[in-house]
Protein backbone atom coordinates (compact mmCIF):
# COMPACT_ATOMS: atom_id res chain seq x y z
CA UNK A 1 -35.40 -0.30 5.14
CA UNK A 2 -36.21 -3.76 5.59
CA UNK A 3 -33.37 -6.18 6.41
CA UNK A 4 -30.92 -7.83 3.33
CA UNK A 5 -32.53 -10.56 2.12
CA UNK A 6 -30.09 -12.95 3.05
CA UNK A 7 -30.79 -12.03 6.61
CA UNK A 8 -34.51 -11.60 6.33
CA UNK A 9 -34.20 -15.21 4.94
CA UNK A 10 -31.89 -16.81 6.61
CA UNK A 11 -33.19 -20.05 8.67
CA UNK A 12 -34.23 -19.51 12.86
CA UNK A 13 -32.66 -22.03 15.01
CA UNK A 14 -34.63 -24.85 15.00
CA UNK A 15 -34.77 -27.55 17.94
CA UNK A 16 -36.88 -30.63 17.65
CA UNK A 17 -38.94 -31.63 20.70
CA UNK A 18 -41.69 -33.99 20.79
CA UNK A 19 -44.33 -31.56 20.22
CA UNK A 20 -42.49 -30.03 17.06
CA UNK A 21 -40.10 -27.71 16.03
CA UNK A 22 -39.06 -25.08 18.49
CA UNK A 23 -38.14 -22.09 16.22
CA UNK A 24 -36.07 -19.23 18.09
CA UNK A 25 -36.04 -16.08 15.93
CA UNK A 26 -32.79 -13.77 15.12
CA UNK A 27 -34.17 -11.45 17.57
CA UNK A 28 -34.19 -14.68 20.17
CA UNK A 29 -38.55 -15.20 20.13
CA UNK A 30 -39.49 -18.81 20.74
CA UNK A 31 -42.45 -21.10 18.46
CA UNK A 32 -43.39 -24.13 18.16
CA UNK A 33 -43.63 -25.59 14.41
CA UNK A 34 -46.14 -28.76 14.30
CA UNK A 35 -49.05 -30.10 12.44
CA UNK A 36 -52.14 -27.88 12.93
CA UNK A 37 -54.86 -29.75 14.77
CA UNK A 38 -58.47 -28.94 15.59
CA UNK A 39 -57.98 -27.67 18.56
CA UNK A 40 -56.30 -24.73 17.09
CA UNK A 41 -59.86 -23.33 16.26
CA UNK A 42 -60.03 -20.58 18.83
CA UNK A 43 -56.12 -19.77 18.01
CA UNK A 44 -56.98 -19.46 13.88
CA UNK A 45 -60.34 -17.24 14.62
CA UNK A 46 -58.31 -15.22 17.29
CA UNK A 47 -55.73 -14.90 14.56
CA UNK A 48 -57.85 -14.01 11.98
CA UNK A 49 -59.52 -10.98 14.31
CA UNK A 50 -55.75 -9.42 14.50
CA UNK A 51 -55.17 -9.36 10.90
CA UNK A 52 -55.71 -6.00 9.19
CA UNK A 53 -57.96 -6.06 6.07
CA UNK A 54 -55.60 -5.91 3.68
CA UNK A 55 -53.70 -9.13 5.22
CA UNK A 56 -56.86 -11.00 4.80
CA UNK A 57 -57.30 -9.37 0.96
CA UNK A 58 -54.13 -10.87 0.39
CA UNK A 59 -54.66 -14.08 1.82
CA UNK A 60 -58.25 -15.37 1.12
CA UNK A 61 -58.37 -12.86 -2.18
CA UNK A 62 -61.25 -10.99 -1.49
CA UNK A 63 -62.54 -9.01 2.06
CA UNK A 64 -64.06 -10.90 4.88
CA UNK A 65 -64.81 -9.47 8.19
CA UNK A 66 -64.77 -12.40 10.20
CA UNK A 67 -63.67 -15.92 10.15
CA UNK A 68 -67.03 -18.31 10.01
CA UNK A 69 -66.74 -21.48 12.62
CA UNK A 70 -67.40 -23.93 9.95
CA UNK A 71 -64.45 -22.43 7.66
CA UNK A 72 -62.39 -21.90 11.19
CA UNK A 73 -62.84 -26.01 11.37
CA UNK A 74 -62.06 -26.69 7.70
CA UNK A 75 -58.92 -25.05 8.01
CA UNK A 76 -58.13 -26.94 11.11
CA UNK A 77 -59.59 -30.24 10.64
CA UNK A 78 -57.60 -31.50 7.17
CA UNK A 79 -57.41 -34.68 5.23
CA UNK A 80 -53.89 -35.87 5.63
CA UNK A 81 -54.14 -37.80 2.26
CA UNK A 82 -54.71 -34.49 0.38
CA UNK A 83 -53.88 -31.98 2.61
CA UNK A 84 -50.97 -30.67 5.33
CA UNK A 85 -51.18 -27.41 7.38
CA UNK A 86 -48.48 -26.53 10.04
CA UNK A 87 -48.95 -23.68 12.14
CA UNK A 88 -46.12 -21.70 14.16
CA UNK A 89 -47.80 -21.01 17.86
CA UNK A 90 -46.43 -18.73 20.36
CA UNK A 91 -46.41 -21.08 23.28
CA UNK A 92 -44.98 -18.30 25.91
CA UNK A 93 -48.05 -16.20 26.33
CA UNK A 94 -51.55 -18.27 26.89
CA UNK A 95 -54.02 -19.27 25.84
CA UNK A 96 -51.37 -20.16 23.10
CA UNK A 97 -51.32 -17.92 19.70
CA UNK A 98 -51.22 -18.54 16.05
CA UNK A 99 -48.31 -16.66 14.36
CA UNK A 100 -48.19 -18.06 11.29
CA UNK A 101 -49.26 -21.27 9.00
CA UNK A 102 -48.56 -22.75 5.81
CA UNK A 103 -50.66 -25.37 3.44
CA UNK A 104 -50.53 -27.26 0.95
CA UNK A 105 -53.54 -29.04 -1.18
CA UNK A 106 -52.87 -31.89 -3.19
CA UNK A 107 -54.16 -32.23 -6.67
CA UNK A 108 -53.47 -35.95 -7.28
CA UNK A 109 -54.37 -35.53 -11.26
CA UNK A 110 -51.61 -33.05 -11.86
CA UNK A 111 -49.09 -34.70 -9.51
CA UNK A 112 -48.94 -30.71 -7.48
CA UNK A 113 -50.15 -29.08 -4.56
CA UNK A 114 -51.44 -25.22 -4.26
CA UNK A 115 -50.04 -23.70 -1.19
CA UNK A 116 -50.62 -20.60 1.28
CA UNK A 117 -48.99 -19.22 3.33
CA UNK A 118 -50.34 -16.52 6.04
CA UNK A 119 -47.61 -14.64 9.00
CA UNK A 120 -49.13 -12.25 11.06
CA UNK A 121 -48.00 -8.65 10.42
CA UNK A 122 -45.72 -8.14 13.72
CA UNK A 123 -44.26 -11.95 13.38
CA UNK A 124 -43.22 -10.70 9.72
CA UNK A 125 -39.36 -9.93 7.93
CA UNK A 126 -37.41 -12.32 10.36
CA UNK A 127 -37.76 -15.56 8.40
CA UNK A 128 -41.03 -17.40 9.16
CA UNK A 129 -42.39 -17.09 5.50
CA UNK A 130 -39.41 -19.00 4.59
CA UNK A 131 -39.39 -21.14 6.98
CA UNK A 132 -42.93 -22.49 6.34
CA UNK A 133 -42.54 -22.37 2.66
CA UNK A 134 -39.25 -24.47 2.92
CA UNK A 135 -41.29 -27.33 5.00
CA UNK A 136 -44.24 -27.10 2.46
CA UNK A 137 -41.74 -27.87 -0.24
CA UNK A 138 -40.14 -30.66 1.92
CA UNK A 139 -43.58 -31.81 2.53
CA UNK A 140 -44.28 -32.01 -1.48
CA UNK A 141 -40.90 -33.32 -2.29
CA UNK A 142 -41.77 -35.85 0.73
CA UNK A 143 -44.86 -37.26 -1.23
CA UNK A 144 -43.52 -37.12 -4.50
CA UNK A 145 -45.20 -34.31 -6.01
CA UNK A 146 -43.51 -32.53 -9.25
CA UNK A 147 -44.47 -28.80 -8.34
CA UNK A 148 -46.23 -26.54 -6.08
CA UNK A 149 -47.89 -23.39 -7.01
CA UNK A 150 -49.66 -20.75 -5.70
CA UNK A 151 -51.60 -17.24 -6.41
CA UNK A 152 -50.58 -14.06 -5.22
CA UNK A 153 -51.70 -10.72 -5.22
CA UNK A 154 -48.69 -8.69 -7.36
CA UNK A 155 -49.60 -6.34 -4.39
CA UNK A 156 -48.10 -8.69 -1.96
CA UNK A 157 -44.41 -7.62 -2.92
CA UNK A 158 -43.15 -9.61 -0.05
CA UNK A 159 -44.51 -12.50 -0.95
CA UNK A 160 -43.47 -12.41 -4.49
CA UNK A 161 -40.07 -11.82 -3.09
CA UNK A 162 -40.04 -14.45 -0.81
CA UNK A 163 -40.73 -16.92 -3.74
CA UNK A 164 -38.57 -15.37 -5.87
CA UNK A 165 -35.47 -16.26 -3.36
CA UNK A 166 -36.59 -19.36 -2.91
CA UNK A 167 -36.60 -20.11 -7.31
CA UNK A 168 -40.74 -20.01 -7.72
CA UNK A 169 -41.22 -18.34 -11.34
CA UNK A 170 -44.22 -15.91 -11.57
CA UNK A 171 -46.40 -15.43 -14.82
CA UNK A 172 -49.86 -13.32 -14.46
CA UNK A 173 -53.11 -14.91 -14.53
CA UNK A 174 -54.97 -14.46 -17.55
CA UNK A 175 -58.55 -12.77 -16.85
CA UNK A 176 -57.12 -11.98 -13.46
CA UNK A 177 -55.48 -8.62 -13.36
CA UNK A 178 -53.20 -7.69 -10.32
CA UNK A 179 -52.56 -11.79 -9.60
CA UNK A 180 -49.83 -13.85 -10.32
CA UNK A 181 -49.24 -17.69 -9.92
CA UNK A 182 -45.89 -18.69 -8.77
CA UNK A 183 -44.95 -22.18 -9.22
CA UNK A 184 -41.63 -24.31 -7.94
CA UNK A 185 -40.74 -27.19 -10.20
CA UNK A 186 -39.66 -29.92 -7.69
């Protein structure tokens, strides 16, 4: 059985240091939370190789293999204006890993951002979902946005739960069987 939500939720000790956030995690691991950068490349494409294939279903929506360069330096090479990423990196083994990351991207027209998050499989039920989500919706709130949305596979039942704590409302996509988009009014 996985953990009560409000332990599987509740919020890791967070320290801020001048290169982020150090996160400790109820069973005492260490990250770092900061802005992703593009030096992160490697760390992303090494990620990406450790996900299974249903992680990346869920994530990119459809199967991929392998994570191209170019889309390994879109991901880490973002537009501030219309864009914010921040990735939780394992800092105690090297070269450093990528645990987790969260995104948002701005749609100025509609005053909202689509988000994603991604946690990799072993780094998963001890809070870091939440804990990226919460600082994508502090990001939002930070620039004034009205709501942030996002689609999920209604495979990905701990994602939709996730949300659901946190007060996103999910309503199917038309055309789109199996996917939901969950949306936060801010």
């Amino acid at each position: 059985m996985p953990p009560r939500s409000g332990e599987r939720f509740a919020s890791p000790h967070i320290v801020a240091t001048p290169k982020g956030k150090v996160v400790y995690t109820a069973d005492g691991r260490e990250l770092v939370m900061r802005s992703i950068e593009p030096g992160d490349m490697p760390a992303v494409q090494r990620c990406f190789k450790r996900l299974s294939p249903q992680d990346v279903r869920r994530r990119f929506m459809h199967a991929m293999s392998e994570l191209p360069t170019p889309m390994a330096q879109r991901l880490c090479r973002i537009d501030p204006e219309w864009e914010a990423a921040y990735v939780l990196m394992d800092e105690t083994v090297k070269p450093a890993e990528l645990r987790g990351v969260g995104r948002i991207f701005v749609d100025e027209a509609a005053n909202s951002a689509e988000f994603s998050v991604l946690v990799e499989r072993e780094w998963t039920r001890i809070g870091l979902g939440a804990l990226l989500m919460q600082q994508l919706v502090d990001e939002c709130r930070r620039r004034g946005l009205s709501e942030l949305w996002g689609y999920v596979l209604m495979e990905n039942r701990p994602m939709l739960e996730l949300c659901r704590e946190l007060g996103f409302v999910a309503k199917m996509v038309p055309g789109e069987a199996g996917t939901a988009q969950i949306s936060l009014r801010l």
